[in-house]
Protein backbone atom coordinates (compact mmCIF):
# COMPACT_ATOMS: atom_id res chain seq x y z
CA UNK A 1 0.00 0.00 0.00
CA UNK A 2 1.25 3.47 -1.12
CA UNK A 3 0.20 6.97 1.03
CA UNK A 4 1.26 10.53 1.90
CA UNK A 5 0.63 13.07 3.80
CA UNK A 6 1.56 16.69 3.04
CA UNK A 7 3.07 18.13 6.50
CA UNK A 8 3.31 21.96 5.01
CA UNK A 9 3.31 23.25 1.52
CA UNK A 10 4.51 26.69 0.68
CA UNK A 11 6.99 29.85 1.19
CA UNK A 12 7.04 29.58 5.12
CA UNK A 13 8.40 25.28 4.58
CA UNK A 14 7.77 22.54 2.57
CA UNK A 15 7.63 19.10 3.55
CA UNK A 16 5.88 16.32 2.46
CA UNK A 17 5.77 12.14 4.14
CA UNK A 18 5.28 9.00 1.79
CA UNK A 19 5.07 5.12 2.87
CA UNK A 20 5.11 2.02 1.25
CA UNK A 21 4.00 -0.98 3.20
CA UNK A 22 4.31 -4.64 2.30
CA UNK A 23 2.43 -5.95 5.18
CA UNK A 24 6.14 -7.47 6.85
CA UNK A 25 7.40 -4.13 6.17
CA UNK A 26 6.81 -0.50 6.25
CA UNK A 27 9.20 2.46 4.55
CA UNK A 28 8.97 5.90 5.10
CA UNK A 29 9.92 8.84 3.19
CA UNK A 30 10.44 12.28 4.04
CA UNK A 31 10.73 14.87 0.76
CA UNK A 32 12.12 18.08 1.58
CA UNK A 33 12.71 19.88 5.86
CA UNK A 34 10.84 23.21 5.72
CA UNK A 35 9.98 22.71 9.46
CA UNK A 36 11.43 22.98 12.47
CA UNK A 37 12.10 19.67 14.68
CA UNK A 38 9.92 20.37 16.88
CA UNK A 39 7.27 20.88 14.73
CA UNK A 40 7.88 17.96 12.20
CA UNK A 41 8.00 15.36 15.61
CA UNK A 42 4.38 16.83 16.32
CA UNK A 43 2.94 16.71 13.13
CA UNK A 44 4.50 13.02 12.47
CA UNK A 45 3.08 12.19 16.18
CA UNK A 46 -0.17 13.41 14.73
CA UNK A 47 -0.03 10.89 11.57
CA UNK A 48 1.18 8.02 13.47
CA UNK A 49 4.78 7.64 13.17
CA UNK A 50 7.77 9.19 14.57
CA UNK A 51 11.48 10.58 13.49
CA UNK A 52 12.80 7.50 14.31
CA UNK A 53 10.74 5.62 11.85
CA UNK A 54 12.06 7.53 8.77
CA UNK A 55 14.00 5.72 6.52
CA UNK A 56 15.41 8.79 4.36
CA UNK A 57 15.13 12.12 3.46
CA UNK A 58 15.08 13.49 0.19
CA UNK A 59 15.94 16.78 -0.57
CA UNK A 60 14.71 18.75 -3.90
CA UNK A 61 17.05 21.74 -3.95
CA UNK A 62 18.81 24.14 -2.09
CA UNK A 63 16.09 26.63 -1.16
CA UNK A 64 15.50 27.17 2.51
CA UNK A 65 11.63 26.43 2.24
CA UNK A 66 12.72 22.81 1.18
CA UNK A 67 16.27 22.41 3.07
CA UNK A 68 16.12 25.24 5.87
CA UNK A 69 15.57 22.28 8.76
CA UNK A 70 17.63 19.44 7.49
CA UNK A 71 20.78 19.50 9.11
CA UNK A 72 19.05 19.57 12.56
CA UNK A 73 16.84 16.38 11.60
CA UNK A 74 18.97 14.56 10.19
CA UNK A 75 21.16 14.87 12.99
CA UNK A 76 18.41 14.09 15.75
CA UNK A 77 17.92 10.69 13.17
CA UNK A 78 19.09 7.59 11.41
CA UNK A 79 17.25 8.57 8.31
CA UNK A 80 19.30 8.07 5.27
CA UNK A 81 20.20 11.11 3.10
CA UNK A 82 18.92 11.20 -0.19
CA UNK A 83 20.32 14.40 -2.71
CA UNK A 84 21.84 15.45 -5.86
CA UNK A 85 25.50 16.37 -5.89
CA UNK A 86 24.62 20.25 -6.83
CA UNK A 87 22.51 20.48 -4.21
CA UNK A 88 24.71 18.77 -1.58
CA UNK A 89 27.30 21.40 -2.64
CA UNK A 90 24.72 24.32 -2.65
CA UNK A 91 23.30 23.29 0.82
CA UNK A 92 27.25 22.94 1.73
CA UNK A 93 26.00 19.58 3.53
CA UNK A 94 29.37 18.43 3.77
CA UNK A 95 29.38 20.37 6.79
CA UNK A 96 26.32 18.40 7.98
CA UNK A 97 28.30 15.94 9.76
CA UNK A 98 26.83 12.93 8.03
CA UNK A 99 28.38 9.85 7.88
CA UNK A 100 29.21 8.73 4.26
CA UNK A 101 27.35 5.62 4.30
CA UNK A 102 24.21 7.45 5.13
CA UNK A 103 24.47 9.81 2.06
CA UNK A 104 23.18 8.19 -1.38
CA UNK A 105 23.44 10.25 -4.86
CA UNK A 106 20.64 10.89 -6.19
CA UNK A 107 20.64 11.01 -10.50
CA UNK A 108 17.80 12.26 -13.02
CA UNK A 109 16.10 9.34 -14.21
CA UNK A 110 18.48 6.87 -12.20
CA UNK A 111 16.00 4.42 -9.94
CA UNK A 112 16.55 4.11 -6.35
CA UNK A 113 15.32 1.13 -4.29
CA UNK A 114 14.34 2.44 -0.34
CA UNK A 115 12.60 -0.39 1.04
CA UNK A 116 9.38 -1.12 -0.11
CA UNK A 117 9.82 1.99 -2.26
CA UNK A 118 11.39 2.68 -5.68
CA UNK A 119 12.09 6.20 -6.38
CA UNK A 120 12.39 7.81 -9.54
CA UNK A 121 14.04 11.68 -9.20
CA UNK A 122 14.01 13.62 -12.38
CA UNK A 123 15.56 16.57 -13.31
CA UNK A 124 13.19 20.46 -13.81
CA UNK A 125 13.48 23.78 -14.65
CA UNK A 126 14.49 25.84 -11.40
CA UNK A 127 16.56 28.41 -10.44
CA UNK A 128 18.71 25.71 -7.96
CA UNK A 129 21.88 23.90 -8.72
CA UNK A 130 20.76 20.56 -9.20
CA UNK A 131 16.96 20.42 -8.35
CA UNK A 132 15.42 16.92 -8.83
CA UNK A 133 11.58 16.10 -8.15
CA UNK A 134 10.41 13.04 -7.75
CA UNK A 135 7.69 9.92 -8.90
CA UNK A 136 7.60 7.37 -6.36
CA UNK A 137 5.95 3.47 -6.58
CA UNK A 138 5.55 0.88 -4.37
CA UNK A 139 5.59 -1.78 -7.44
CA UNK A 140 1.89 -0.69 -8.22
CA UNK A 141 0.48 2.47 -7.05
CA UNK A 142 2.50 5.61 -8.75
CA UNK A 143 2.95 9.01 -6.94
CA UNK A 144 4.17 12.28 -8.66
CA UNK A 145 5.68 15.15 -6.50
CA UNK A 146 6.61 18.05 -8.29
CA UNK A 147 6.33 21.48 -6.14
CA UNK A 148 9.06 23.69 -7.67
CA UNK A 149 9.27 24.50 -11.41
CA UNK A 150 9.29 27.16 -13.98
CA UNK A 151 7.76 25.37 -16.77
CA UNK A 152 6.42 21.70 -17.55
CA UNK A 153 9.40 20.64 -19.67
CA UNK A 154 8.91 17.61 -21.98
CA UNK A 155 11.22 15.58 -19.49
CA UNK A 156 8.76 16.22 -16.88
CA UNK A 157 5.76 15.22 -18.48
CA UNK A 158 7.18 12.06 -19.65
CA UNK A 159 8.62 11.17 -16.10
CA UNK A 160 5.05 12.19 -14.31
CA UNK A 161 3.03 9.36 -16.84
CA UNK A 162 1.09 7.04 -15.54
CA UNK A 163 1.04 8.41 -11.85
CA UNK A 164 -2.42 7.12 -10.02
CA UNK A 165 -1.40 10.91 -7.46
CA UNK A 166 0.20 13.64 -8.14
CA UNK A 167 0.92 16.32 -5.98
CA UNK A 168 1.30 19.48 -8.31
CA UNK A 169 2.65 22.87 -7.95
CA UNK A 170 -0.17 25.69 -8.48
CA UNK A 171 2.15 28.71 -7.09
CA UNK A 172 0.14 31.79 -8.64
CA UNK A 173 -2.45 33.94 -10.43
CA UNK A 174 -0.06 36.20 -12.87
CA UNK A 175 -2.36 38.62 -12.02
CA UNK A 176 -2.55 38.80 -8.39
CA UNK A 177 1.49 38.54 -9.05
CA UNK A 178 1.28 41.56 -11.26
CA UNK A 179 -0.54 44.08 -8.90
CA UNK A 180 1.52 42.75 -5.49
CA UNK A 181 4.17 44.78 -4.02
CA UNK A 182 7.26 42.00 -4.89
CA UNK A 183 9.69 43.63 -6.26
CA UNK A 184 10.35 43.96 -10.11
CA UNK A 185 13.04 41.44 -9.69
CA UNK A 186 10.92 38.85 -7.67
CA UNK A 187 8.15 38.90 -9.89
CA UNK A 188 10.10 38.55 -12.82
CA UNK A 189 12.19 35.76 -11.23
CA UNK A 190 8.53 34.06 -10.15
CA UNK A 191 7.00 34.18 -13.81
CA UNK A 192 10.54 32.86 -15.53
CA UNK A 193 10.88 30.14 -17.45
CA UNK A 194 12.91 29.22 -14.00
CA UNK A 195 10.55 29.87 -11.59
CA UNK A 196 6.89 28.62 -10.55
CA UNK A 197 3.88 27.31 -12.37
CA UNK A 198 1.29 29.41 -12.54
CA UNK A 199 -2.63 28.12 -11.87
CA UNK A 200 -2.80 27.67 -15.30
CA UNK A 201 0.24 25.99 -16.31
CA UNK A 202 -0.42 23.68 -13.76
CA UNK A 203 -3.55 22.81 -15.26
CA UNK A 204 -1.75 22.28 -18.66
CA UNK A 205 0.50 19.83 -17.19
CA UNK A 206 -2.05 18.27 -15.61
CA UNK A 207 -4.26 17.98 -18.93
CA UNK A 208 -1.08 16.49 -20.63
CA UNK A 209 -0.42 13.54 -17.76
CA UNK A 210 -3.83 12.97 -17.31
CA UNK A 211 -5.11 9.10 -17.74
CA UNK A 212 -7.76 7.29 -16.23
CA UNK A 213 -5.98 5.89 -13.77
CA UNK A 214 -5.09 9.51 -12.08
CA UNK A 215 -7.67 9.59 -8.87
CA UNK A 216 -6.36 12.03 -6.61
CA UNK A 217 -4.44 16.22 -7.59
CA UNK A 218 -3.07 17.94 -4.40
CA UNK A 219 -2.55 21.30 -5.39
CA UNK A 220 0.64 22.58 -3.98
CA UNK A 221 3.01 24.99 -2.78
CA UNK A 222 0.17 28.43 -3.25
CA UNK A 223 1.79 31.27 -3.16
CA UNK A 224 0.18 32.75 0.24
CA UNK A 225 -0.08 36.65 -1.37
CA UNK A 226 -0.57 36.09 -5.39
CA UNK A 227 -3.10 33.03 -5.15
CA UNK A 228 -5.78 31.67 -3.58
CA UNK A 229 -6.90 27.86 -2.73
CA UNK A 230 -10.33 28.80 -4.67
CA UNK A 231 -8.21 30.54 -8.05
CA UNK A 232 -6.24 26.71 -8.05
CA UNK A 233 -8.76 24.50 -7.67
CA UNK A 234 -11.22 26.36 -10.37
CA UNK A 235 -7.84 26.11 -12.70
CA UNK A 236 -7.69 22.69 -12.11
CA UNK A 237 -11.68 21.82 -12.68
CA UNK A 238 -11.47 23.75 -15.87
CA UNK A 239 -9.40 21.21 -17.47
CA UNK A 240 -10.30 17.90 -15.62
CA UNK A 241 -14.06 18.81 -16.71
CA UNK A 242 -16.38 16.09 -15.48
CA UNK A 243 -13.06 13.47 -15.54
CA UNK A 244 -13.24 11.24 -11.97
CA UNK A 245 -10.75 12.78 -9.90
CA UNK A 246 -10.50 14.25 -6.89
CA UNK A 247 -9.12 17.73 -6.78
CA UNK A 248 -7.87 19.14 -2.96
CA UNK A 249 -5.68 21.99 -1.65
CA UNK A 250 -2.36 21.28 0.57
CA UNK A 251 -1.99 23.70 3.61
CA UNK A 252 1.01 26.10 3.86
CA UNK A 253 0.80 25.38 7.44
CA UNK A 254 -1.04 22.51 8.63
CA UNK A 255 -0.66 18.79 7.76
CA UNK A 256 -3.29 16.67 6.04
CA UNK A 257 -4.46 13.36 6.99
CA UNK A 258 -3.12 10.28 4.72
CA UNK A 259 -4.26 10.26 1.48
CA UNK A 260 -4.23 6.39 0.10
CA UNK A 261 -2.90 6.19 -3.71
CA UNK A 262 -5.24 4.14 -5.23
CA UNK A 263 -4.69 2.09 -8.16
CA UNK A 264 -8.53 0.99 -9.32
């Protein structure tokens, strides 16, 4: 059985917990350490499971949403580190402390078996070093997480086929971007080919992965000043139509329950 949970999604941190379980065995992943220790034990407490029972971290990119908490976890854990040599270097993680035999390289389009988990990272277009997102399968039930990105490349549409989940980035309205105070520079950097997906390039990635088999869209990573849960979603419903699947908002600051990835 594949699930997640999203723990937080957006500027403020940016974490997100899957797990595979064979029935003799259970592995759990942790994507990306926006929170603080504290707060990540409480909000695993809350979904059943613990630091201790992580089996790995992986790490997108270098941003401190996504990274700004990981030295401190990993440190307070056995978890297994799992990143891409630019971001190791960016983060400057080889001041982390880590042990070597608890790092493991992570490569675009290079499977890695965790468990009862495969994972498959893949490269997208971000302003990081070496930012990987990732499609994850327990041997059946396919799971797409891709928060950060500037544009829906065709490497990332061929990497999120077939996903039954997918938890997609739906950062902002260009126009609520347009008429905020950011700075020139900020917006600019935001609407790049190098930045974040827009509501509605979400939705055209979405339309273009799309199959049958697709039951479940977590919109992710809203920008908390240039969008709004209700602008994503109606995005999102424009495309899908009357298509069976079930379209739901992640919190910037408060975790969800489990979501199951279902297959049928």
């Amino acid at each position: 059985m594949l699930r997640y949970a999203n723990l937080a999604s957006g500027s403020g941190g940016n974490a997100t917990l899957i797990e595979a379980s064979s029935g003799a065995t259970t592995t759990r992943l942790l994507i990306d350490c926006g929170l603080r220790l504290r707060e990540l034990e409480r909000r695993l407490t809350a979904l059943g499971t613990g630091l201790d029972a992580l089996d790995a971290v992986f790490i997108t990119h270098e941003h401190s949403d996504h990274v700004g908490h990981a030295r401190t976890i990993l440190q307070n854990s056995t978890a297994q580190l799992c990143i891409s040599h630019g971001t190791w270097l960016a983060c400057e993680a080889g001041s982390w402390g880590l042990a070597s035999s608890r790092v493991q390289w992570m490569h675009d389009a290079h499977p890695y078996a965790l468990g009862d988990l495969e994972l498959h990272p893949f490269t997208v277009p971000h302003d990081a070093r070496e930012p990987l997102q990732l499609r994850c399968t327990d041997g059946e039930a396919q799971l797409g997480v891709v928060t950060d990105l500037g544009h829906a490349s065709e490497h990332v549409v061929s990497q999120l086929q077939g996903c039954h989940a997918l938890m997609l980035e739906t950062n902002h309205d260009p126009d609520l971007l347009a008429r905020s105070a950011y700075p020139p520079f900020l917006k600019s950097r935001i609407l790049g080919r190098l930045g974040h997906l827009s509501n509605a390039h979400a939705a055209q990635l979405l339309e273009q992965v799309w199959h049958p088999g697709l039951h479940h869209v977590l919109a992710a990573h809203l920008s908390e000043r240039n969008n709004t849960p209700e602008m994503a979603l109606s995005a999102l419903q424009q495309v899908m139509g009357n298509r069976p699947v079930a379209l739901e908002v992640a919190s910037p600051d408060a975790s969800s329950d489990w979501y199951a990835v279902k297959v049928h």
